[in-house]
N, C-alpha and C. Protein backbone atom coordinates (compact mmCIF):
# COMPACT_ATOMS: atom_id res chain seq x y z
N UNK A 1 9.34 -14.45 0.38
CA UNK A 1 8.04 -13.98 -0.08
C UNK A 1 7.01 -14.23 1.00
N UNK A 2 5.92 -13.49 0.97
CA UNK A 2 5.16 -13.27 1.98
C UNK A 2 3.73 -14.10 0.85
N UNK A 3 2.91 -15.25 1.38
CA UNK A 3 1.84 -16.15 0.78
C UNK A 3 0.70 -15.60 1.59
N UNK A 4 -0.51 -15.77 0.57
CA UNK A 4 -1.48 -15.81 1.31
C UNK A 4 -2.07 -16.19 0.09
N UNK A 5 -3.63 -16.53 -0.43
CA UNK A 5 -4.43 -17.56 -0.45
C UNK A 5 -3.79 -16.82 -2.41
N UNK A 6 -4.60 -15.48 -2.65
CA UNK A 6 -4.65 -15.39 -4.07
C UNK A 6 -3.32 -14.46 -4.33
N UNK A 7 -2.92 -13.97 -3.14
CA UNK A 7 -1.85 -12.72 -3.23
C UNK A 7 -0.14 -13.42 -2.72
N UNK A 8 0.66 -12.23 -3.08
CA UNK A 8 1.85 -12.80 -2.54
C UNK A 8 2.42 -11.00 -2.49
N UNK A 9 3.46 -11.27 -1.16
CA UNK A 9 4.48 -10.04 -1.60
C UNK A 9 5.68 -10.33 -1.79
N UNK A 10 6.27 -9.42 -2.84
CA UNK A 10 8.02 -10.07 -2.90
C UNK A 10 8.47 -8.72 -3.00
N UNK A 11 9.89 -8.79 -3.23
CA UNK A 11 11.04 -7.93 -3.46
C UNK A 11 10.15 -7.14 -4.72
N UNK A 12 10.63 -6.13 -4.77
CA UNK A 12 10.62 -5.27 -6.51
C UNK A 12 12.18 -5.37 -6.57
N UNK A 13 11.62 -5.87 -8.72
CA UNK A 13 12.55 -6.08 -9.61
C UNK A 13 12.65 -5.04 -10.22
N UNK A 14 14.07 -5.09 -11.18
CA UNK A 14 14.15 -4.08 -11.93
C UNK A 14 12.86 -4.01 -13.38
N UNK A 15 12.66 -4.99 -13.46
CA UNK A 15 11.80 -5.48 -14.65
C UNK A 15 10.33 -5.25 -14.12
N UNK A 16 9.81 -4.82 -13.10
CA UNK A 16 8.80 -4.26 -12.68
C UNK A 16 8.38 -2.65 -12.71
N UNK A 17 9.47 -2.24 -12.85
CA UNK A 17 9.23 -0.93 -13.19
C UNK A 17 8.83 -0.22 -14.76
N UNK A 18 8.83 -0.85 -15.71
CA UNK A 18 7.47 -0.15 -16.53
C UNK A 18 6.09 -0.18 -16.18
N UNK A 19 5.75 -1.24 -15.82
CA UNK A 19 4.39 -1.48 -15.10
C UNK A 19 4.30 -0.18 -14.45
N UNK A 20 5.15 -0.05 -13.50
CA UNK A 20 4.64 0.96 -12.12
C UNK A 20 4.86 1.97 -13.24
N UNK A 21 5.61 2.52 -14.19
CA UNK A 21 5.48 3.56 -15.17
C UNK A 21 4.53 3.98 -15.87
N UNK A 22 3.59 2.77 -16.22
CA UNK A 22 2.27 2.72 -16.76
C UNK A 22 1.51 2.95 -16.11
N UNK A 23 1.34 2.44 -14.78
CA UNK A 23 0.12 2.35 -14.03
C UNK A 23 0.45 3.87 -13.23
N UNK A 24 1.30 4.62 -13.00
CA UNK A 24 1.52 5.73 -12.28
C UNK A 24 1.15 7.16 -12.89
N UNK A 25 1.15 6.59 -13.93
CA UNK A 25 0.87 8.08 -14.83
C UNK A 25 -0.31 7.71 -15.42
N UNK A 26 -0.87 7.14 -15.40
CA UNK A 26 -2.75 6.70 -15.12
C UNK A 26 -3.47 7.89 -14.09
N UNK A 27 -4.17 8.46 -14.07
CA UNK A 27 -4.74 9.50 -13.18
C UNK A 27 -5.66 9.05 -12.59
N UNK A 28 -6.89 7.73 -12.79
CA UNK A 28 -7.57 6.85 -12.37
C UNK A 28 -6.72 6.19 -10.72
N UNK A 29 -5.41 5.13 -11.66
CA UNK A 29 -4.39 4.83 -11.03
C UNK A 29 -3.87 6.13 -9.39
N UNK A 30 -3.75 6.95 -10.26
CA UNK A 30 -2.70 7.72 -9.34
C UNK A 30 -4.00 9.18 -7.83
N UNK A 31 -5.56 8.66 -8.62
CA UNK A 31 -6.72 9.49 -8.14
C UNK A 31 -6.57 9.83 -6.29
N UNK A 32 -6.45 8.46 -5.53
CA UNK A 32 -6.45 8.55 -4.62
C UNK A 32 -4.52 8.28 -3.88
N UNK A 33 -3.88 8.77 -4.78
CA UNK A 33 -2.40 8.68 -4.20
C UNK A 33 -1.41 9.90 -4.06
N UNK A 34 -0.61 10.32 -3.66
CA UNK A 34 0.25 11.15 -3.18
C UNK A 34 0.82 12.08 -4.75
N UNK A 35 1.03 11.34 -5.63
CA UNK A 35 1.66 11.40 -7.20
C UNK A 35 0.67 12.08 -7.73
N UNK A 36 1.15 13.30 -8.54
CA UNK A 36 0.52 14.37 -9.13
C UNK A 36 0.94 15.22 -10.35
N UNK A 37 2.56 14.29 -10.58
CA UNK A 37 2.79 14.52 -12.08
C UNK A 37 3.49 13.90 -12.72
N UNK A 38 3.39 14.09 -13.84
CA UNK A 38 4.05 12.55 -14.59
C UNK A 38 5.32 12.01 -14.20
N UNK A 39 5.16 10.73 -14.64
CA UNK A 39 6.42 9.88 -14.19
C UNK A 39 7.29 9.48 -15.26
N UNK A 40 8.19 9.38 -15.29
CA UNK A 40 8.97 8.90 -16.62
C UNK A 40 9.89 7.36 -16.14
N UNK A 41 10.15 6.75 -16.99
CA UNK A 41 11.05 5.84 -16.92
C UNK A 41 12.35 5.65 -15.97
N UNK A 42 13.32 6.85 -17.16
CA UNK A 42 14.13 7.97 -15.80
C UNK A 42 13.81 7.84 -14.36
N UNK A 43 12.42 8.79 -14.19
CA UNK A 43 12.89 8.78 -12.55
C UNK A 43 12.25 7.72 -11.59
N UNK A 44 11.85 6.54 -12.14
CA UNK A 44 11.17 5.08 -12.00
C UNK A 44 12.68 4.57 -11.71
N UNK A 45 13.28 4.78 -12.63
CA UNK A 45 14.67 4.52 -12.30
C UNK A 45 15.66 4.66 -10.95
N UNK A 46 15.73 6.03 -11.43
CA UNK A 46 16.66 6.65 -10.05
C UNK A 46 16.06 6.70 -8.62
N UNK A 47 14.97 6.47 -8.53
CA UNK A 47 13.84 5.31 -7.48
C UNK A 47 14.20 4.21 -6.81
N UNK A 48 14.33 3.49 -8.10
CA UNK A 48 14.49 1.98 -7.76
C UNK A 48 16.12 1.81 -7.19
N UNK A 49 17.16 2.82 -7.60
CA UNK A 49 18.42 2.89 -7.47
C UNK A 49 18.62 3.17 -5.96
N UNK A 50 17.79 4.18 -5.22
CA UNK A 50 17.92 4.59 -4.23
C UNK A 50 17.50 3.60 -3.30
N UNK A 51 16.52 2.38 -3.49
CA UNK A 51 16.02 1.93 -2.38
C UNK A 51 16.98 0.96 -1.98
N UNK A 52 18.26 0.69 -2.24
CA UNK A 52 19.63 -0.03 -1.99
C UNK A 52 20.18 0.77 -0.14
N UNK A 53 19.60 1.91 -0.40
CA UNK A 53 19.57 3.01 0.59
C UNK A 53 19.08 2.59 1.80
N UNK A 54 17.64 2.18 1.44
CA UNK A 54 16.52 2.62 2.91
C UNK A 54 16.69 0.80 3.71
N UNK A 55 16.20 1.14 4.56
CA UNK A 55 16.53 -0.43 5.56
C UNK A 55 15.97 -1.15 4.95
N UNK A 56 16.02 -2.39 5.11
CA UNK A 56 15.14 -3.71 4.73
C UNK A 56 13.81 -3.66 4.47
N UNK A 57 13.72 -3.44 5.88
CA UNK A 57 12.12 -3.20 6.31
C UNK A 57 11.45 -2.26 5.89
N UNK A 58 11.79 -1.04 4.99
CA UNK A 58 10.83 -0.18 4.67
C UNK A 58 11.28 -0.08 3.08
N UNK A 59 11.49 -1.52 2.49
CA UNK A 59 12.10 -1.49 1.04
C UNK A 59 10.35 -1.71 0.57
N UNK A 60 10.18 -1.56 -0.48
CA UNK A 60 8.36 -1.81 -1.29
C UNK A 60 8.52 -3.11 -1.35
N UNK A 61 7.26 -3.66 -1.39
CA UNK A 61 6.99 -5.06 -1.84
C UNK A 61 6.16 -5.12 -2.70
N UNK A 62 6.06 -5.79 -3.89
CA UNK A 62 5.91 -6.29 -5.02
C UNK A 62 4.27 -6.76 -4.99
N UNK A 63 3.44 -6.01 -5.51
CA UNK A 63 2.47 -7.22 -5.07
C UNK A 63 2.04 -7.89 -6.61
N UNK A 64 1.93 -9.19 -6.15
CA UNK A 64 1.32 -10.21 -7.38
C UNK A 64 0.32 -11.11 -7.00
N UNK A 65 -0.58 -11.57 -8.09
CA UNK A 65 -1.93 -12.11 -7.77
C UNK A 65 -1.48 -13.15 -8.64
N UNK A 66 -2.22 -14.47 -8.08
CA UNK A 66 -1.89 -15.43 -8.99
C UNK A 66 -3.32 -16.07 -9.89
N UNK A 67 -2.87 -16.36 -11.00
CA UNK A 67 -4.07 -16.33 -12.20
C UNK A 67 -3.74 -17.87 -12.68
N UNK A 68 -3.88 -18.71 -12.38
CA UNK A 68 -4.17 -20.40 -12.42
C UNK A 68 -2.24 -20.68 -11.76
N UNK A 69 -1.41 -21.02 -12.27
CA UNK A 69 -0.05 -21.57 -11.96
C UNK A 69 1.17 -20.43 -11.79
N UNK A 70 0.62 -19.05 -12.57
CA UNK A 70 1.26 -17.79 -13.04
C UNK A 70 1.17 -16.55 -11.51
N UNK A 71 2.10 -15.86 -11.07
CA UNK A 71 1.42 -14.64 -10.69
C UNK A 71 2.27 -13.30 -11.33
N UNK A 72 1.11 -12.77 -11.47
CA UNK A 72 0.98 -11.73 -12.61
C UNK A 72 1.35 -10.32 -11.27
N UNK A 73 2.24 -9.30 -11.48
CA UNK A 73 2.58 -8.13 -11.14
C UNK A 73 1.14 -7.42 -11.02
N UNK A 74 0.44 -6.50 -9.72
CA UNK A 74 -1.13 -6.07 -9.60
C UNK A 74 -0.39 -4.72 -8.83
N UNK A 75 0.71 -4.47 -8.17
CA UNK A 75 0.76 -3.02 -7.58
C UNK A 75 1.84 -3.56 -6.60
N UNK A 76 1.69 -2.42 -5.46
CA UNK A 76 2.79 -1.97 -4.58
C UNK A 76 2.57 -2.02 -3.13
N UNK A 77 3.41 -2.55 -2.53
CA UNK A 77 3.36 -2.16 -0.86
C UNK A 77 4.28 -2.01 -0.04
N UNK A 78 3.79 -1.71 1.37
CA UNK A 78 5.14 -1.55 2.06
C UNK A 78 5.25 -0.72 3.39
N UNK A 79 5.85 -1.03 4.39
CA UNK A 79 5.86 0.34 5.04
C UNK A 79 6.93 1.54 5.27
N UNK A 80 6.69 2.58 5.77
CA UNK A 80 7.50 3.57 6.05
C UNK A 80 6.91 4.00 7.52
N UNK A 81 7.98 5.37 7.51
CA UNK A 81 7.95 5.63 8.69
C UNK A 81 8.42 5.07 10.32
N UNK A 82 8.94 4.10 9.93
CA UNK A 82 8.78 2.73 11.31
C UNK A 82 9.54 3.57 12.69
N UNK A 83 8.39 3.50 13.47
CA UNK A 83 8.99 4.33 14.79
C UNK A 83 9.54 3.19 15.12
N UNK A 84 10.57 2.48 15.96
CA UNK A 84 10.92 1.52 16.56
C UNK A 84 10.78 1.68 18.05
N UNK A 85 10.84 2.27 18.49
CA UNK A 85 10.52 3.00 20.32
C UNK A 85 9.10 2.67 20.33
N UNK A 86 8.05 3.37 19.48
CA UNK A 86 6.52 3.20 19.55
C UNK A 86 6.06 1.92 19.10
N UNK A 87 7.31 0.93 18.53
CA UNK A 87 6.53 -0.17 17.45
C UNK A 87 5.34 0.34 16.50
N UNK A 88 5.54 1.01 16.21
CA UNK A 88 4.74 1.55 15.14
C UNK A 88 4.92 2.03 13.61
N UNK A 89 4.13 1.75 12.37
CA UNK A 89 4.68 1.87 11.52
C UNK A 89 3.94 2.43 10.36
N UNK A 90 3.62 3.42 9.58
CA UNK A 90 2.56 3.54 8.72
C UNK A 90 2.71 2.58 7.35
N UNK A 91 1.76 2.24 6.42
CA UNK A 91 1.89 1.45 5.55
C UNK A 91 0.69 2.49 4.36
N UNK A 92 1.64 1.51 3.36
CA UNK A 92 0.99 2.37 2.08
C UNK A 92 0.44 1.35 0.72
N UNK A 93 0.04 1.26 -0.06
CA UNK A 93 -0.50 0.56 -0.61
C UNK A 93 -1.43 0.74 -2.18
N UNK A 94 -0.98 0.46 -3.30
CA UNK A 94 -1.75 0.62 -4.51
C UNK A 94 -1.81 -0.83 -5.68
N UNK A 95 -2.99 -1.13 -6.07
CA UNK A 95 -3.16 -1.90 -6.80
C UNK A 95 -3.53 -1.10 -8.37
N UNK A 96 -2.46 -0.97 -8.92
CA UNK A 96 -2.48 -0.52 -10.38
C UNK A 96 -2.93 -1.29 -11.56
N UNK A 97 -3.36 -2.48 -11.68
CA UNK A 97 -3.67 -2.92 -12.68
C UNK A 97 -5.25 -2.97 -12.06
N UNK A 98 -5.69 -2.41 -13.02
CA UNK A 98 -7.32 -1.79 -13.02
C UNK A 98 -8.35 -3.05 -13.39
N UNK A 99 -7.58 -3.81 -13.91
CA UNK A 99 -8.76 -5.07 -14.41
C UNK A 99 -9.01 -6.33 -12.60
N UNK A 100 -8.31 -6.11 -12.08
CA UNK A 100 -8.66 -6.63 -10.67
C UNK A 100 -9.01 -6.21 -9.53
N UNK A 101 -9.39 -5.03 -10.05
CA UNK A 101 -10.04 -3.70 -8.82
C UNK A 101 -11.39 -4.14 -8.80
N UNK A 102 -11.55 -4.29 -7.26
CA UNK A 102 -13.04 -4.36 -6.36
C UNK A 102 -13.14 -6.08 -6.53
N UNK A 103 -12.22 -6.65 -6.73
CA UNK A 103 -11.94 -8.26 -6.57
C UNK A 103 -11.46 -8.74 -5.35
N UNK A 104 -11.04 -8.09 -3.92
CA UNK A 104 -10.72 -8.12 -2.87
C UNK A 104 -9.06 -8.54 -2.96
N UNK A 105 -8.24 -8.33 -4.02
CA UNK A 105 -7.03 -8.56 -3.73
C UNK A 105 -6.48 -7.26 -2.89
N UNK A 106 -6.26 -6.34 -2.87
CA UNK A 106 -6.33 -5.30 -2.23
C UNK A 106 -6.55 -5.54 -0.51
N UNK A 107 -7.49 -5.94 -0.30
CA UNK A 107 -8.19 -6.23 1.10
C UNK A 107 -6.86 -7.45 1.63
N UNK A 108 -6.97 -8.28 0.86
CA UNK A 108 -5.93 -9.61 1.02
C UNK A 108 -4.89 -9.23 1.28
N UNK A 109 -4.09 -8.14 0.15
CA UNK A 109 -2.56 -7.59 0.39
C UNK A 109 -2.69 -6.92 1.89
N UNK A 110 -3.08 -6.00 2.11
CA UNK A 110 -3.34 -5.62 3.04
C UNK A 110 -3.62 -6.26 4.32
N UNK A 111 -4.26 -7.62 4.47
CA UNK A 111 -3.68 -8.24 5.51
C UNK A 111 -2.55 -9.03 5.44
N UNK A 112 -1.84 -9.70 4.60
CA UNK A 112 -1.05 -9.97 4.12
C UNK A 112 0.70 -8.81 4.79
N UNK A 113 0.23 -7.89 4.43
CA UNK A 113 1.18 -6.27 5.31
C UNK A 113 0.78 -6.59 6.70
N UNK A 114 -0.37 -6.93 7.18
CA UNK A 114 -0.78 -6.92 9.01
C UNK A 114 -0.40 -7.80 9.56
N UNK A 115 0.19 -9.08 9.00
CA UNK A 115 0.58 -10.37 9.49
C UNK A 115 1.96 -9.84 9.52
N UNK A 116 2.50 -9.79 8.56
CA UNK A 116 4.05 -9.17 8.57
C UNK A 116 4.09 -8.35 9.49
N UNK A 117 3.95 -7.09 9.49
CA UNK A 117 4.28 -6.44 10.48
C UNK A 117 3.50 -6.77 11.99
N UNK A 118 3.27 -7.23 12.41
CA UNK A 118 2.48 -7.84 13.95
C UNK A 118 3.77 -9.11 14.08
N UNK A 119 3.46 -10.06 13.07
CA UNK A 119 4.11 -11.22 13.25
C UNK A 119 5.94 -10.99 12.98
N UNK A 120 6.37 -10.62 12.09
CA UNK A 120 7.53 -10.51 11.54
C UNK A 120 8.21 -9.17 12.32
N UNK A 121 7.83 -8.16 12.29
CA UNK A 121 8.48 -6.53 12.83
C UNK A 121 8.25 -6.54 13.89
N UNK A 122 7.23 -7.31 14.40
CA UNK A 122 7.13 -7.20 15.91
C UNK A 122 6.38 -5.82 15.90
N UNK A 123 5.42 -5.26 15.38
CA UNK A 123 4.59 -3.40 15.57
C UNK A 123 3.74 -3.50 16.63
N UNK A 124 3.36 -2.79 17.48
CA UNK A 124 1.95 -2.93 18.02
C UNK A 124 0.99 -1.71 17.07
N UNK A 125 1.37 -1.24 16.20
CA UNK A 125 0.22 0.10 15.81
C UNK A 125 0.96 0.03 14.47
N UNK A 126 -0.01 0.05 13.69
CA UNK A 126 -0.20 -0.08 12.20
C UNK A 126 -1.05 0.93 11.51
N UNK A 127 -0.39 2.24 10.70
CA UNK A 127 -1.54 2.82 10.46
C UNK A 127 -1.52 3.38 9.00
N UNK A 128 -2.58 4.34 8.70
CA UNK A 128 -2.52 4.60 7.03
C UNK A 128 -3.12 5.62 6.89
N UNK A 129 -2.62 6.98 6.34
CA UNK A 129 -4.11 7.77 5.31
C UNK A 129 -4.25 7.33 4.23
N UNK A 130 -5.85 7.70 3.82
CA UNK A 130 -6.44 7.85 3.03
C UNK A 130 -7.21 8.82 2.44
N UNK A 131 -7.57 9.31 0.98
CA UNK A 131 -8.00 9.95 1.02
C UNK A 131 -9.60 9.88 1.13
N UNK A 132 -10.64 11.11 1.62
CA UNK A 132 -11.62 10.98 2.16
C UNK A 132 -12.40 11.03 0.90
N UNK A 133 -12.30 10.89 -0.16
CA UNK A 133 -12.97 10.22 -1.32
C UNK A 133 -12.87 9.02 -1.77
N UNK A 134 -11.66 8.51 -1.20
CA UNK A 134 -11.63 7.06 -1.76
C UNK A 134 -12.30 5.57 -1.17
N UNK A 135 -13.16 5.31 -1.66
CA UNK A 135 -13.91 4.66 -0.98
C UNK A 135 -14.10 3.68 -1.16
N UNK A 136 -13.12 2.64 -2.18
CA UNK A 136 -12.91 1.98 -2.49
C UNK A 136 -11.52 0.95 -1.69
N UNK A 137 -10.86 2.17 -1.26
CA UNK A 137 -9.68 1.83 -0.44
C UNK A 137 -10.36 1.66 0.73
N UNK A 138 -11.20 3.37 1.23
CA UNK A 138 -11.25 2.86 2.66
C UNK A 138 -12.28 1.52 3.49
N UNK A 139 -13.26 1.33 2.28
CA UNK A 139 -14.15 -0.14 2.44
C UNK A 139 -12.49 -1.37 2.28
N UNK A 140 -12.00 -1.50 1.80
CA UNK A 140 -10.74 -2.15 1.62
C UNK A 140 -10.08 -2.76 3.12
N UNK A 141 -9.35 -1.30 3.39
CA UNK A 141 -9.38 -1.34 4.64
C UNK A 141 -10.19 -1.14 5.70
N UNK A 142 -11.28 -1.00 6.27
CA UNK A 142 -12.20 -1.62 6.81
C UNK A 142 -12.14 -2.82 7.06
N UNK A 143 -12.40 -3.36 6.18
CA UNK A 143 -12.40 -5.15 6.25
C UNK A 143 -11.22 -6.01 6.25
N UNK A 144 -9.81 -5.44 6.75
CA UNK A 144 -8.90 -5.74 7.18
C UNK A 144 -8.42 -5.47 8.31
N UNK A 145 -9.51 -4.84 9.05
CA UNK A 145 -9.95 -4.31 10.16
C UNK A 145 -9.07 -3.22 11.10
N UNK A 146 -8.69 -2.01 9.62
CA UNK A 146 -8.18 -0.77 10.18
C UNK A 146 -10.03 -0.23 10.87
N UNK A 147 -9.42 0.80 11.60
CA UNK A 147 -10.83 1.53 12.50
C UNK A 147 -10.30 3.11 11.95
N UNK A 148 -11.21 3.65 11.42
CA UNK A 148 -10.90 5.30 11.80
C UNK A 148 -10.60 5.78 12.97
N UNK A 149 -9.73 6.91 12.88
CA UNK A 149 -8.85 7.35 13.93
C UNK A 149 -9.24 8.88 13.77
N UNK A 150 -9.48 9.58 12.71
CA UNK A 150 -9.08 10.94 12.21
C UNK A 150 -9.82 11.64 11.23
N UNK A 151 -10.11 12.77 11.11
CA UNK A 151 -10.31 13.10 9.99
C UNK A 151 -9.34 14.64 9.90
N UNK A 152 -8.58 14.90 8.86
CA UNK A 152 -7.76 16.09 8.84
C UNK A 152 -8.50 16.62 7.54
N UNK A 153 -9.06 17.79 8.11
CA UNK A 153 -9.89 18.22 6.59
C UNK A 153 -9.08 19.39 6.34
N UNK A 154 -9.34 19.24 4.65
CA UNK A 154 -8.63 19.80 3.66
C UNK A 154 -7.48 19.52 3.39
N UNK A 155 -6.81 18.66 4.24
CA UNK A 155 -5.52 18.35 3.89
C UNK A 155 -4.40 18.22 2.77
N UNK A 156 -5.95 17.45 1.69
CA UNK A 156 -4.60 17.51 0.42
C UNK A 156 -5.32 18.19 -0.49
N UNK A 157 -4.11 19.06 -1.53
CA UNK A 157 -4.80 19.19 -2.73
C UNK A 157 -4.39 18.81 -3.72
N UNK A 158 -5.33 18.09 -4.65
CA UNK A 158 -5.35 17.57 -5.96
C UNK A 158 -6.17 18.02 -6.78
N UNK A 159 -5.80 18.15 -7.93
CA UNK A 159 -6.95 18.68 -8.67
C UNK A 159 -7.87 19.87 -8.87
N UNK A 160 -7.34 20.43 -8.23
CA UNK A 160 -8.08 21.66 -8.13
C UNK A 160 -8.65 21.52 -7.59
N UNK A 161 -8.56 21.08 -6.00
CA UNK A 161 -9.72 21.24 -4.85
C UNK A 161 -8.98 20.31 -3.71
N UNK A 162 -9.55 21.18 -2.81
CA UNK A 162 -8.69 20.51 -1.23
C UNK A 162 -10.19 19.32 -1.09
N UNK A 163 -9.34 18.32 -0.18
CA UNK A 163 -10.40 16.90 0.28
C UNK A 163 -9.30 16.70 1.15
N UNK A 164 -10.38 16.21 2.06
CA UNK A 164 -9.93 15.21 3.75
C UNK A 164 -9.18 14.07 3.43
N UNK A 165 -8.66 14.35 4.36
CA UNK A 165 -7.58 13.16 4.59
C UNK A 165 -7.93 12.10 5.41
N UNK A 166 -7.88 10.51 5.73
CA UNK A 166 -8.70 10.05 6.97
C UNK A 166 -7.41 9.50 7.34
N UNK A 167 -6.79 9.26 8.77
CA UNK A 167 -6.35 8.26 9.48
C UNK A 167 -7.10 7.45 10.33
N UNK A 168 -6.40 6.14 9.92
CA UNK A 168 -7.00 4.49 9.98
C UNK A 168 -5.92 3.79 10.70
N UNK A 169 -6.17 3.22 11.39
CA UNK A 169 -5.19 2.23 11.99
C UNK A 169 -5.70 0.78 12.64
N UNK A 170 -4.45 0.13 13.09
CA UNK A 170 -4.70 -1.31 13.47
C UNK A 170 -4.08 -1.54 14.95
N UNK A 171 -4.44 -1.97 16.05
CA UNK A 171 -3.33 -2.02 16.82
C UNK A 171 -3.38 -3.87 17.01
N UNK A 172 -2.20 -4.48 17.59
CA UNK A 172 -2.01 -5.64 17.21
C UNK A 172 -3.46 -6.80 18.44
N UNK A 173 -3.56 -5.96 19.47
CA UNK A 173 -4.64 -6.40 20.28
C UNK A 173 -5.58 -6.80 18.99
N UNK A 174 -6.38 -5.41 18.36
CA UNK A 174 -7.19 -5.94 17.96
C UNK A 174 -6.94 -6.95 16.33
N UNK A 175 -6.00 -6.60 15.86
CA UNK A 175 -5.88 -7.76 14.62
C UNK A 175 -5.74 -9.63 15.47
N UNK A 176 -4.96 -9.49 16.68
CA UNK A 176 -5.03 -10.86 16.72
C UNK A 176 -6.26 -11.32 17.44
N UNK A 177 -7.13 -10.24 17.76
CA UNK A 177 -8.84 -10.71 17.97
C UNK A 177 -9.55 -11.61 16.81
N UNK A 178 -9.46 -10.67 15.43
CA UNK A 178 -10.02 -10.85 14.17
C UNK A 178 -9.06 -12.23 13.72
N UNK A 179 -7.60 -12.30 14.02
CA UNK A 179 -7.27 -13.77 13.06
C UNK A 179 -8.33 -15.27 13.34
């Protein structure tokens, strides 16, 4: 497990996946994420079956917040993509339980992912979209000290309407400035 002060990352369990069932088919939840139609149990399932599949290193991690002696299941992380030639890796990230949003666990997980990958994967370039409405994420990251890189407009559509996409990144120069 990966520690840091209020957050932790671990493995995903099988017993974690109603949560992510609940919190995924939330449209609040799912506003600023890739997911755009319902999720069922089922394919939460055949999900979790497949990641026996993908390498180590780009398996999800669990995120949990701890609430006095307890830590309680708050969302998801992880990276993909991992160039190994570039050391580079994109990372992704959602905090689904809505009652600890804009509490800076989010910000925390997220460095929490920058220590790991700098320290542990060895990356020099760490990066992420977002979407260009979410502004809750991208103040998030900000202060984990991704920098804008990008703006790809119109990129996605949700909802009945195209919105920008932003790329953000970290390179390891500047995170081990900020530790």
């Amino acid at each position: 497990m990966i520690y840091g002060e209020r957050v932790r990352l671990r493995g995903m369990e099988r017993e974690d996946l109603p949560h992510f069932v609940d919190w995924l088919n939330d449209p609040e939840v799912t506003k600023g994420l890739a997911l755009f139609l319902p999720l069922s149990q089922a394919d939460e399932e055949r999900w979790f079956e497949k990641l026996a599949d993908r390498p180590p290193e780009e398996k999800p991690l669990a995120i949990d917040v701890k609430g006095g002696r307890d830590w309680t299941l708050a969302g998801s992380s992880g990276f993909h993509n991992i160039e190994w030639n570039n050391r580079a890796a994109e990372i992704g990230i959602f905090i689904g339980d809505k009652s600890i949003w804009n509490k800076g666990y989010g910000t925390e997980a997220v460095r929490l992912l920058l220590r790991h990958g700098f320290e542990t994967l060895n990356l020099n370039r760490i990066y992420l979209r977002v979407h260009g409405t979410n502004q809750r994420a991208i103040r998030a990251y900000e202060k984990a000290g991704f920098i804008l890189e990008g703006r790809m407009r119109q990129a996605i559509y949700k909802h009945g309407r195209y919105e920008d996409q932003l790329l953000m990144s970290v390179l390891r120069s500047e995170w081990e400035l900020q530790k």
